[in-house]
N, C-alpha and C. Protein backbone atom coordinates (compact mmCIF):
# COMPACT_ATOMS: atom_id res chain seq x y z
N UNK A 1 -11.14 -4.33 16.90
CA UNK A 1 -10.58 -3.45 15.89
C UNK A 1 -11.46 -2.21 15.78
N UNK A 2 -10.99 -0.91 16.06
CA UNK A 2 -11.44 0.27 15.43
C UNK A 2 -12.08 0.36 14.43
N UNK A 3 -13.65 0.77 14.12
CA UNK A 3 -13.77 0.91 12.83
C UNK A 3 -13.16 2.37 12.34
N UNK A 4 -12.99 2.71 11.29
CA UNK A 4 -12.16 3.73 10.72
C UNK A 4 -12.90 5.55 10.58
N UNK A 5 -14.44 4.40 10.61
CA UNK A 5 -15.48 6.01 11.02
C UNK A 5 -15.50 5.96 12.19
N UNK A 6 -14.92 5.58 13.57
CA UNK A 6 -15.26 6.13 14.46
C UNK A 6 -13.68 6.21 15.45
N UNK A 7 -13.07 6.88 14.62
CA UNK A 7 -11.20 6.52 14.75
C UNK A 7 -11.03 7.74 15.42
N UNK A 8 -11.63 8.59 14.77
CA UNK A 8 -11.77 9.97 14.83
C UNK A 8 -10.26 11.25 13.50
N UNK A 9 -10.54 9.93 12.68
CA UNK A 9 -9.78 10.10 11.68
C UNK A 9 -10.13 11.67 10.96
N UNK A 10 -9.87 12.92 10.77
CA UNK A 10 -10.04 13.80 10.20
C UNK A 10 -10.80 13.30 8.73
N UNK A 11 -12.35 14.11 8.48
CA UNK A 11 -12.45 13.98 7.23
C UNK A 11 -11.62 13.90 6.28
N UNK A 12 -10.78 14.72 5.96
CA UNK A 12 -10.35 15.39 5.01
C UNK A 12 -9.23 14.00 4.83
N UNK A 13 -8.42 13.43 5.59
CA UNK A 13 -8.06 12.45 5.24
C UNK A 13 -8.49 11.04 5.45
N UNK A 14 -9.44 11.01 5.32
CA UNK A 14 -10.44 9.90 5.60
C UNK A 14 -10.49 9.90 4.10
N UNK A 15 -11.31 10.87 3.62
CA UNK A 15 -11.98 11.18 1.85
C UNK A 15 -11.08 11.20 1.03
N UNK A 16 -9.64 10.95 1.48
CA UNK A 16 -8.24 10.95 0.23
C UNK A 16 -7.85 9.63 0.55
N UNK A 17 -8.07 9.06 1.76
CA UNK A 17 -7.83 7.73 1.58
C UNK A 17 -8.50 6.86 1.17
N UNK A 18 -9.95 7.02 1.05
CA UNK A 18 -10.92 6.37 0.52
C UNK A 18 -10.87 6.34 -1.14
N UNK A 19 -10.59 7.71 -1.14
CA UNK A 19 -10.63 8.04 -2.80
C UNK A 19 -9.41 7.44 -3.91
N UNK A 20 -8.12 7.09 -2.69
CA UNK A 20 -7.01 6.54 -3.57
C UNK A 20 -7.49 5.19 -3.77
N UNK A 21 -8.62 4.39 -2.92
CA UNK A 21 -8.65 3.24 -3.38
C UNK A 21 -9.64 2.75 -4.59
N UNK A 22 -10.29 4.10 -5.13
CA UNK A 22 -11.16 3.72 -6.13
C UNK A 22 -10.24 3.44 -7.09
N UNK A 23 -8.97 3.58 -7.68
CA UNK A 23 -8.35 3.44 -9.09
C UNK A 23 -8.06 1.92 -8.57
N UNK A 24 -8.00 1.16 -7.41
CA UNK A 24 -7.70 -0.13 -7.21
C UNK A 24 -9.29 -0.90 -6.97
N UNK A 25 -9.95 -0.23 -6.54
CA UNK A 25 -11.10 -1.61 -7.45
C UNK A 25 -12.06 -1.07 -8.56
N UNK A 26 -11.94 -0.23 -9.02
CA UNK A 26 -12.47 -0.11 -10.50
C UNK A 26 -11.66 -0.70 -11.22
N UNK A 27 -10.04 -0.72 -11.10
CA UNK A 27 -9.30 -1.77 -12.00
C UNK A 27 -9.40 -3.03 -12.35
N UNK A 28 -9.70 -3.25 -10.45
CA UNK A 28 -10.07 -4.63 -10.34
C UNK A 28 -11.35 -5.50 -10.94
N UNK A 29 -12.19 -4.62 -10.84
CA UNK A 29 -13.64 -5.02 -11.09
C UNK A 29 -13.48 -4.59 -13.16
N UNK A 30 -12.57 -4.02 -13.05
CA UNK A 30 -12.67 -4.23 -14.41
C UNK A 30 -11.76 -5.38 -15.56
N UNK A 31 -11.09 -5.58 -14.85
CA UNK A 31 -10.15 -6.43 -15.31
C UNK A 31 -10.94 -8.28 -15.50
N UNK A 32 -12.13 -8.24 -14.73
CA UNK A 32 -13.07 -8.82 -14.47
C UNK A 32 -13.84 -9.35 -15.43
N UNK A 33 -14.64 -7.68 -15.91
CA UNK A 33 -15.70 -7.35 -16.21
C UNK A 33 -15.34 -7.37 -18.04
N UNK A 34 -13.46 -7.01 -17.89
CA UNK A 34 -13.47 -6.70 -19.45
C UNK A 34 -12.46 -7.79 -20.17
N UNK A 35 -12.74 -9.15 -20.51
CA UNK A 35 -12.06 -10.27 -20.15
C UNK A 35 -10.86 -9.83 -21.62
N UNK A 36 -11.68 -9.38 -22.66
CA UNK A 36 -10.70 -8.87 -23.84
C UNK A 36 -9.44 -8.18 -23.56
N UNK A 37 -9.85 -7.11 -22.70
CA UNK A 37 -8.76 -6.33 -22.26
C UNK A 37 -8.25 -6.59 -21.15
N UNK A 38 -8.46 -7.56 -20.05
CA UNK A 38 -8.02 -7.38 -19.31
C UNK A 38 -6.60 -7.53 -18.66
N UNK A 39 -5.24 -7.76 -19.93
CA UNK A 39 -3.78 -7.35 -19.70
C UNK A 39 -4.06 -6.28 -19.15
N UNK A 40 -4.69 -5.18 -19.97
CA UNK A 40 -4.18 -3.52 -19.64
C UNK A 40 -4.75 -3.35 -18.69
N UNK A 41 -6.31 -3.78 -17.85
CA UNK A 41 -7.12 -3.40 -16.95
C UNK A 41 -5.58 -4.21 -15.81
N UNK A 42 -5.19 -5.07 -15.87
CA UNK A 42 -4.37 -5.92 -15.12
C UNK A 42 -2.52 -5.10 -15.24
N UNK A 43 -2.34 -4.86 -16.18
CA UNK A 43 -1.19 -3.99 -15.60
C UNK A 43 -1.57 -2.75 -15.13
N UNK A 44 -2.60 -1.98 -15.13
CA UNK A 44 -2.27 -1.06 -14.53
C UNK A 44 -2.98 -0.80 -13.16
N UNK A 45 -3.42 -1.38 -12.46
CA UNK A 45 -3.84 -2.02 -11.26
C UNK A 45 -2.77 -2.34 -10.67
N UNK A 46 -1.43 -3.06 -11.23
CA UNK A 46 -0.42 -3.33 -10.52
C UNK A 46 0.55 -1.86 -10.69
N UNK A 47 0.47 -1.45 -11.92
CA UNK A 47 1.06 0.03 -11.80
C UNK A 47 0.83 0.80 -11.05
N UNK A 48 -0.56 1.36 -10.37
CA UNK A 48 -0.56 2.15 -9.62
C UNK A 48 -0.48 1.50 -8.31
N UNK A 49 -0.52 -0.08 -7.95
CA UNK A 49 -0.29 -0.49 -7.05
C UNK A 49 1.60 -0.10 -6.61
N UNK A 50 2.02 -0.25 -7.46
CA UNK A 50 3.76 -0.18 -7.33
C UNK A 50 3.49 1.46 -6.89
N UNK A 51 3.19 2.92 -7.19
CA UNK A 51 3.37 4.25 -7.37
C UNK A 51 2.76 3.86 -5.76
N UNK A 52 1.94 3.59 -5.51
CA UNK A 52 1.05 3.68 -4.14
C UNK A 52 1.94 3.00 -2.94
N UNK A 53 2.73 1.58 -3.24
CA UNK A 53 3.26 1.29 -2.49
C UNK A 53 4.84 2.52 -1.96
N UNK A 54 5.07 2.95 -2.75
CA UNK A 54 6.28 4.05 -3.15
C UNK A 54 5.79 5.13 -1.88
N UNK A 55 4.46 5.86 -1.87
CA UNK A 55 4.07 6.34 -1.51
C UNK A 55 4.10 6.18 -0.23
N UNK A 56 3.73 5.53 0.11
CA UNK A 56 3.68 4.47 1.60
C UNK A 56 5.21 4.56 2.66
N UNK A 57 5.51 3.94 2.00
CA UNK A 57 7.03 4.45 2.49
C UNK A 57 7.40 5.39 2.20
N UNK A 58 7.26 6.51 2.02
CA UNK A 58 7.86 7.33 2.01
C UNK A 58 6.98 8.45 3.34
N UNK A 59 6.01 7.32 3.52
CA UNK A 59 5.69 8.07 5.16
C UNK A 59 6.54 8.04 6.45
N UNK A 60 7.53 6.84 6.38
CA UNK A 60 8.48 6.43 7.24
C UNK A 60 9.55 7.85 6.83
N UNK A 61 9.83 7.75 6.29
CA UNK A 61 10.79 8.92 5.78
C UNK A 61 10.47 10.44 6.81
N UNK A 62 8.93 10.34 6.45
CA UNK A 62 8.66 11.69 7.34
C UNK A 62 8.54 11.49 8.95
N UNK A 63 8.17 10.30 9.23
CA UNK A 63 8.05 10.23 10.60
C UNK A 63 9.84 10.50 11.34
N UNK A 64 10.65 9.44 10.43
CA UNK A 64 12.24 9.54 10.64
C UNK A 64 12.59 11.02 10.94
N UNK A 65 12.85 11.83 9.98
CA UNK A 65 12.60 13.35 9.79
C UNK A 65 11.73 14.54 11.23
N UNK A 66 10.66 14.08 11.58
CA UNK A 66 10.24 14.60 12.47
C UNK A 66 9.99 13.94 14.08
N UNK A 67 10.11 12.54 14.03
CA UNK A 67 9.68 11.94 15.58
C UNK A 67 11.01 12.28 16.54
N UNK A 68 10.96 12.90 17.80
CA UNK A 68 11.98 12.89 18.22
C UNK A 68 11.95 12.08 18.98
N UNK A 69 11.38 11.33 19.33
CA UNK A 69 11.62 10.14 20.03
C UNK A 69 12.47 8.95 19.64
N UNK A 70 12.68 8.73 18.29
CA UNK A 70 13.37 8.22 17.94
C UNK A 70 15.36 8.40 17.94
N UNK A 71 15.83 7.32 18.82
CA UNK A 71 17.07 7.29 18.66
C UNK A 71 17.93 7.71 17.50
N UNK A 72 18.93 7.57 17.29
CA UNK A 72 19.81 7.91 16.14
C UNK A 72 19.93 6.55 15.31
N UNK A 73 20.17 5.41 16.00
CA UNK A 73 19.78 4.17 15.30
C UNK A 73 18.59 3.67 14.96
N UNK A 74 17.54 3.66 15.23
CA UNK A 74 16.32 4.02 15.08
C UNK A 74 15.84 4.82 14.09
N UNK A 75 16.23 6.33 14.05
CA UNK A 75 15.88 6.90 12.90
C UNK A 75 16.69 6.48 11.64
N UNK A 76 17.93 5.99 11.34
CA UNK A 76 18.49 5.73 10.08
C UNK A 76 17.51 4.24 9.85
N UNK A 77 17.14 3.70 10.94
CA UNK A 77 16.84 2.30 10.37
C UNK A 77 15.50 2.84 9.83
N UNK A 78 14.73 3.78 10.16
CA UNK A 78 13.06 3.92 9.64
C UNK A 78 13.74 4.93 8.27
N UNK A 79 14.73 5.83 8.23
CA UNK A 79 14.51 6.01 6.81
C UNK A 79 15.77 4.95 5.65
N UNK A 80 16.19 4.14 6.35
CA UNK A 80 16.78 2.92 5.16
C UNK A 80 15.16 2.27 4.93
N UNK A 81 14.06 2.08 6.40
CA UNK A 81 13.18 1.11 5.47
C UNK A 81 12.12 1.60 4.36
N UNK A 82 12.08 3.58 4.74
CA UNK A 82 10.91 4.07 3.52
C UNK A 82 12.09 4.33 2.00
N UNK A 83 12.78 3.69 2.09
CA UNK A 83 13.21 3.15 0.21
C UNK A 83 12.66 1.70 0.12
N UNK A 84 12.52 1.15 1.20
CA UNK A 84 12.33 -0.34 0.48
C UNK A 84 11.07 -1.03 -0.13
N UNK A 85 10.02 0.24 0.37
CA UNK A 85 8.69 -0.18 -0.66
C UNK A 85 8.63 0.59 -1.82
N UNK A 86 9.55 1.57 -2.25
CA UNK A 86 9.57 1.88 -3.50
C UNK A 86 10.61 0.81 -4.35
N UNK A 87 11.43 0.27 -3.61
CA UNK A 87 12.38 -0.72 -4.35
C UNK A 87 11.63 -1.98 -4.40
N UNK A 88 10.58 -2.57 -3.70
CA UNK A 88 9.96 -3.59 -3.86
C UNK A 88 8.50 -3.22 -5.18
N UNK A 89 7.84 -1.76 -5.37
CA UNK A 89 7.12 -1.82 -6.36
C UNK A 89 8.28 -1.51 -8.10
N UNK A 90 9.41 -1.18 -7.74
CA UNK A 90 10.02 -1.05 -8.98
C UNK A 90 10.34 -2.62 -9.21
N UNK A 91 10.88 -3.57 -8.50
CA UNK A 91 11.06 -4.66 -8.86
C UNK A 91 9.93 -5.13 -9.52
N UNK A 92 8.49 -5.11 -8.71
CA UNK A 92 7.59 -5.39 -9.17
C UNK A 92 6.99 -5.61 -11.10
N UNK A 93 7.26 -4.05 -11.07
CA UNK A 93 6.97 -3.63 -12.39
C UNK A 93 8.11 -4.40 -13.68
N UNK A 94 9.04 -4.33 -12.73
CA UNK A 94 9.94 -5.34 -13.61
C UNK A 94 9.71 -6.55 -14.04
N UNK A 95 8.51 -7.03 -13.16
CA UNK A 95 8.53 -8.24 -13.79
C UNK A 95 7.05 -8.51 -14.18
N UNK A 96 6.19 -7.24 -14.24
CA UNK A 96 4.90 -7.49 -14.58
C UNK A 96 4.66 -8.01 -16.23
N UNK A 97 5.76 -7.65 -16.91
CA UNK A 97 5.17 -7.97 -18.41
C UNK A 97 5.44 -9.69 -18.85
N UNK A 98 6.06 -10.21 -17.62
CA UNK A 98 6.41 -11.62 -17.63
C UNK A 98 5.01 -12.79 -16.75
N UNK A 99 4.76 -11.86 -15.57
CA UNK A 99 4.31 -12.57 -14.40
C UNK A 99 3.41 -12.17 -13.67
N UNK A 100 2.38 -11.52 -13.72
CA UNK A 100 1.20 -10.67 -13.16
C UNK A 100 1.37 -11.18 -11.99
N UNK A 101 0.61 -12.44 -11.70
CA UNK A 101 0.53 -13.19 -10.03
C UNK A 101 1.87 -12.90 -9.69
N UNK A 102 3.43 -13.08 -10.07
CA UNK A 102 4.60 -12.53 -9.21
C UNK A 102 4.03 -11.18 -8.35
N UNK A 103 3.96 -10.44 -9.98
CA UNK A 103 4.06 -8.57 -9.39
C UNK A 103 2.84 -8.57 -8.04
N UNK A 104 2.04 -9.30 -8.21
CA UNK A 104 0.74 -9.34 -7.23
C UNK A 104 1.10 -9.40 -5.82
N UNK A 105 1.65 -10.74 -5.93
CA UNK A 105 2.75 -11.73 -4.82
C UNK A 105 3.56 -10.19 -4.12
N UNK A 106 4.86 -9.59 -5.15
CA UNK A 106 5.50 -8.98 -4.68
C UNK A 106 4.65 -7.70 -3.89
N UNK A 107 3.68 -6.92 -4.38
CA UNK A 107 2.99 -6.23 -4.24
C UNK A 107 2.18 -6.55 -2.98
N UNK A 108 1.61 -7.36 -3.03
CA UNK A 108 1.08 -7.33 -1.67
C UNK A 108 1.43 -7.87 0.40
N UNK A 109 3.03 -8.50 -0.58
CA UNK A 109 3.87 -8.98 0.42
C UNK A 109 4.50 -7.06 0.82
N UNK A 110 4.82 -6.35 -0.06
CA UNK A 110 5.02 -5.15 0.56
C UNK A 110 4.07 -4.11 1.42
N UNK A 111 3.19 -4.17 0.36
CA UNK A 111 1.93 -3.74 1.39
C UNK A 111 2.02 -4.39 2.95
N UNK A 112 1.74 -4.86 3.23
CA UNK A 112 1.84 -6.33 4.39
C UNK A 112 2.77 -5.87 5.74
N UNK A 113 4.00 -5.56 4.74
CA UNK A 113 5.22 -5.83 5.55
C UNK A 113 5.06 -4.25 5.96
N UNK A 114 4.85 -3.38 5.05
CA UNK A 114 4.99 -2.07 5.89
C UNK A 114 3.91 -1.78 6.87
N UNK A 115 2.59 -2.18 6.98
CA UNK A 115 1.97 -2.02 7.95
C UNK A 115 2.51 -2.98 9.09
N UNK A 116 3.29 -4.06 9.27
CA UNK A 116 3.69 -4.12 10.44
C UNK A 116 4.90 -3.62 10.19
N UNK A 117 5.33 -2.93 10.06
CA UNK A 117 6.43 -1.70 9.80
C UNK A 117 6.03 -0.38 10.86
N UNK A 118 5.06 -0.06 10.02
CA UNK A 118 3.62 0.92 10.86
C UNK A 118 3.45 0.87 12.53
N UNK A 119 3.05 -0.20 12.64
CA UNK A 119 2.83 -0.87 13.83
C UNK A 119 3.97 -1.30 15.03
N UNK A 120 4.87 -1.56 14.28
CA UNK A 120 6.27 -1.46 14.89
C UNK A 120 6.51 -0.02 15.06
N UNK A 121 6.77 0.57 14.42
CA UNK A 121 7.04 2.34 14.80
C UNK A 121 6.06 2.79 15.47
N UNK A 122 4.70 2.67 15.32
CA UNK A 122 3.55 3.20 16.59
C UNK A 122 4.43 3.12 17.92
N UNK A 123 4.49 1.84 18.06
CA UNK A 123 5.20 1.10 19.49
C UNK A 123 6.20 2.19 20.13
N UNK A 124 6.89 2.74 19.08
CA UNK A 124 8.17 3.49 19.29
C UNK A 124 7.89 5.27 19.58
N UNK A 125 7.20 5.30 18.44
CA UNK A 125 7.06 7.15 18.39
C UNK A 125 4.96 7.21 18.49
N UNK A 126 4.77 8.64 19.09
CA UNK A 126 3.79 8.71 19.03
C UNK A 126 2.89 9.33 17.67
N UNK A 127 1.98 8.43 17.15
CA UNK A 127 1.29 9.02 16.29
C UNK A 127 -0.52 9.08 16.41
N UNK A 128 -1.00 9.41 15.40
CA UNK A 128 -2.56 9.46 15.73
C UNK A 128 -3.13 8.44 15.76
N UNK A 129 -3.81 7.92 17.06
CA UNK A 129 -4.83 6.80 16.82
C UNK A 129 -5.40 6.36 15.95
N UNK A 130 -5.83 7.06 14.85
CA UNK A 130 -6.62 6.73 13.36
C UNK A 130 -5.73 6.01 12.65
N UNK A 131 -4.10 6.60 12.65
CA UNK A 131 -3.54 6.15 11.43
C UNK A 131 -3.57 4.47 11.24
N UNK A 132 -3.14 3.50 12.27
CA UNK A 132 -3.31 2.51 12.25
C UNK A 132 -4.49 1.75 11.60
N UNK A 133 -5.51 2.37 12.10
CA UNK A 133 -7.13 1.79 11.56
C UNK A 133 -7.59 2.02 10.06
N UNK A 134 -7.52 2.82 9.90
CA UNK A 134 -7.17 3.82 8.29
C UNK A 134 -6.16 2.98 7.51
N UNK A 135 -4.78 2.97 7.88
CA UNK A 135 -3.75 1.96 6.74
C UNK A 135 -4.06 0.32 7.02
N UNK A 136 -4.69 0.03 8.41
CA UNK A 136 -5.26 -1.51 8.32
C UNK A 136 -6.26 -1.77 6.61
N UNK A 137 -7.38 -0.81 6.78
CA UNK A 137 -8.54 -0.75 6.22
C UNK A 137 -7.61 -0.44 4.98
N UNK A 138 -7.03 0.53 4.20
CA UNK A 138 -6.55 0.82 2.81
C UNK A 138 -5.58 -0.26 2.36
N UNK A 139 -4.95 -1.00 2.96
CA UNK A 139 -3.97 -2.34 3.39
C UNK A 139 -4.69 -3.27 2.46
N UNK A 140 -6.00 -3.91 2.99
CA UNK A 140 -6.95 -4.72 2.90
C UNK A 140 -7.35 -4.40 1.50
N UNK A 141 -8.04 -3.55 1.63
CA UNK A 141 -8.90 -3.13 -0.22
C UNK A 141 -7.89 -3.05 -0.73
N UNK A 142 -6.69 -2.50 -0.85
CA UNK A 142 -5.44 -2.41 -1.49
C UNK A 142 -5.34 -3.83 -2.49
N UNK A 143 -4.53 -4.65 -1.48
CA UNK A 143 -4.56 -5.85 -1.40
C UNK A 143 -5.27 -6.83 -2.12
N UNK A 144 -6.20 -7.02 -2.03
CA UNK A 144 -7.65 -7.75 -2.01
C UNK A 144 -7.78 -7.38 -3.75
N UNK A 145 -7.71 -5.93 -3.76
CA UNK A 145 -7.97 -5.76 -5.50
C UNK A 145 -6.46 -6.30 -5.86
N UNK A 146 -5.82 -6.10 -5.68
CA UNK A 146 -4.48 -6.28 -6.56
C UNK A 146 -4.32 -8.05 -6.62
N UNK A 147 -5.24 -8.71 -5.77
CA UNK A 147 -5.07 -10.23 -5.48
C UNK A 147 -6.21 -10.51 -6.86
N UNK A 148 -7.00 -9.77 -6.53
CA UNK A 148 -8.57 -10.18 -7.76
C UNK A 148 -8.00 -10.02 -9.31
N UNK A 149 -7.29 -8.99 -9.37
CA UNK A 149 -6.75 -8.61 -10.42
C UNK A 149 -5.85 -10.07 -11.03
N UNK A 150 -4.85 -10.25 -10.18
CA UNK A 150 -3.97 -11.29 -10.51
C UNK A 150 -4.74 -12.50 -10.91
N UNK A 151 -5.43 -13.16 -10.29
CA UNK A 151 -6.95 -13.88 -10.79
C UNK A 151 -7.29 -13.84 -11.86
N UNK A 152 -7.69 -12.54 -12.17
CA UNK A 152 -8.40 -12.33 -13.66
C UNK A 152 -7.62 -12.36 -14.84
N UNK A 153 -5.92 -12.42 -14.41
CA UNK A 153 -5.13 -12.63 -15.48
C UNK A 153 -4.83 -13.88 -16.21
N UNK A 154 -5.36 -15.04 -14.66
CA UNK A 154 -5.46 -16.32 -15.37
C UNK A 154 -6.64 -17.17 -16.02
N UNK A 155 -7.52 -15.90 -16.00
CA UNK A 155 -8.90 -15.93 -17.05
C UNK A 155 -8.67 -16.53 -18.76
């Protein structure tokens, strides 16, 4: 596996991907740390987990949009799939005020699925060597906090 500093990943998005994952383990580590509060440290860890997963897919959208390598069946199928991680963090949220470990569950089964989503479209259209190593690595910490989080709800 690539490490992600030597991907040859552009700073500049190296330091925004790094930086989106601080609101997911300061949540985490706080949800932890702050056992009184930790509903609110715990929904909103899954909140910005749902906005982030949204985000995500909606990279498929742009690749659809610009890869020409992609067929005509091919491209409708990559932009039907960048709605489906914003429809999997809205479900999510739907059911966070009932089920934290669900929204977790749902949340990180999307995460998951779009990087071999990712990885499936590499196969197909050409993109930058980094990106893979980079959404492996933000995948993981992603993940990992939104799993710790769910944990700390059954504190």
């Amino acid at each position: 596996m690539t490490s992600i500093f030597r991907s040859g990943i552009p700073l500049f998005a190296l330091l925004l991907g790094l930086g989106g994952l601080v609101p997911f383990v300061v949540l985490a580590a706080a949800s932890f740390a702050d056992p009184a509060r930790a509903a609110i440290w715990v929904a909103s860890v899954m909140s910005y987990g749902a906005i982030i997963l949204s985000f995500v897919g909606a990279l498929h959208w742009a690749f659809a949009m610009t890869a020409s390598e992609l067929t005509d069946s091919r491209r409708r199928a990559t932009y039907a799939w960048s709605v489906v991680p914003a429809l999997i963090g809205w479900a999510a949220i739907l059911v966070l005020p009932f089920w934290a470990s669900v929204t977790a569950i749902m949340l990180v089964a999307g995460f998951w699925l779009h990087y071999l989503q990712d990885r499936r479209l590499a196969r197909l259209i050409e993109i930058p060597g980094w990106y893979l190593p980079l959404r492996l690595t933000l995948t993981t910490v992603a993940t990992l906090s939104l799993i710790v989080s769910a944990l700390a709800a059954f504190r």
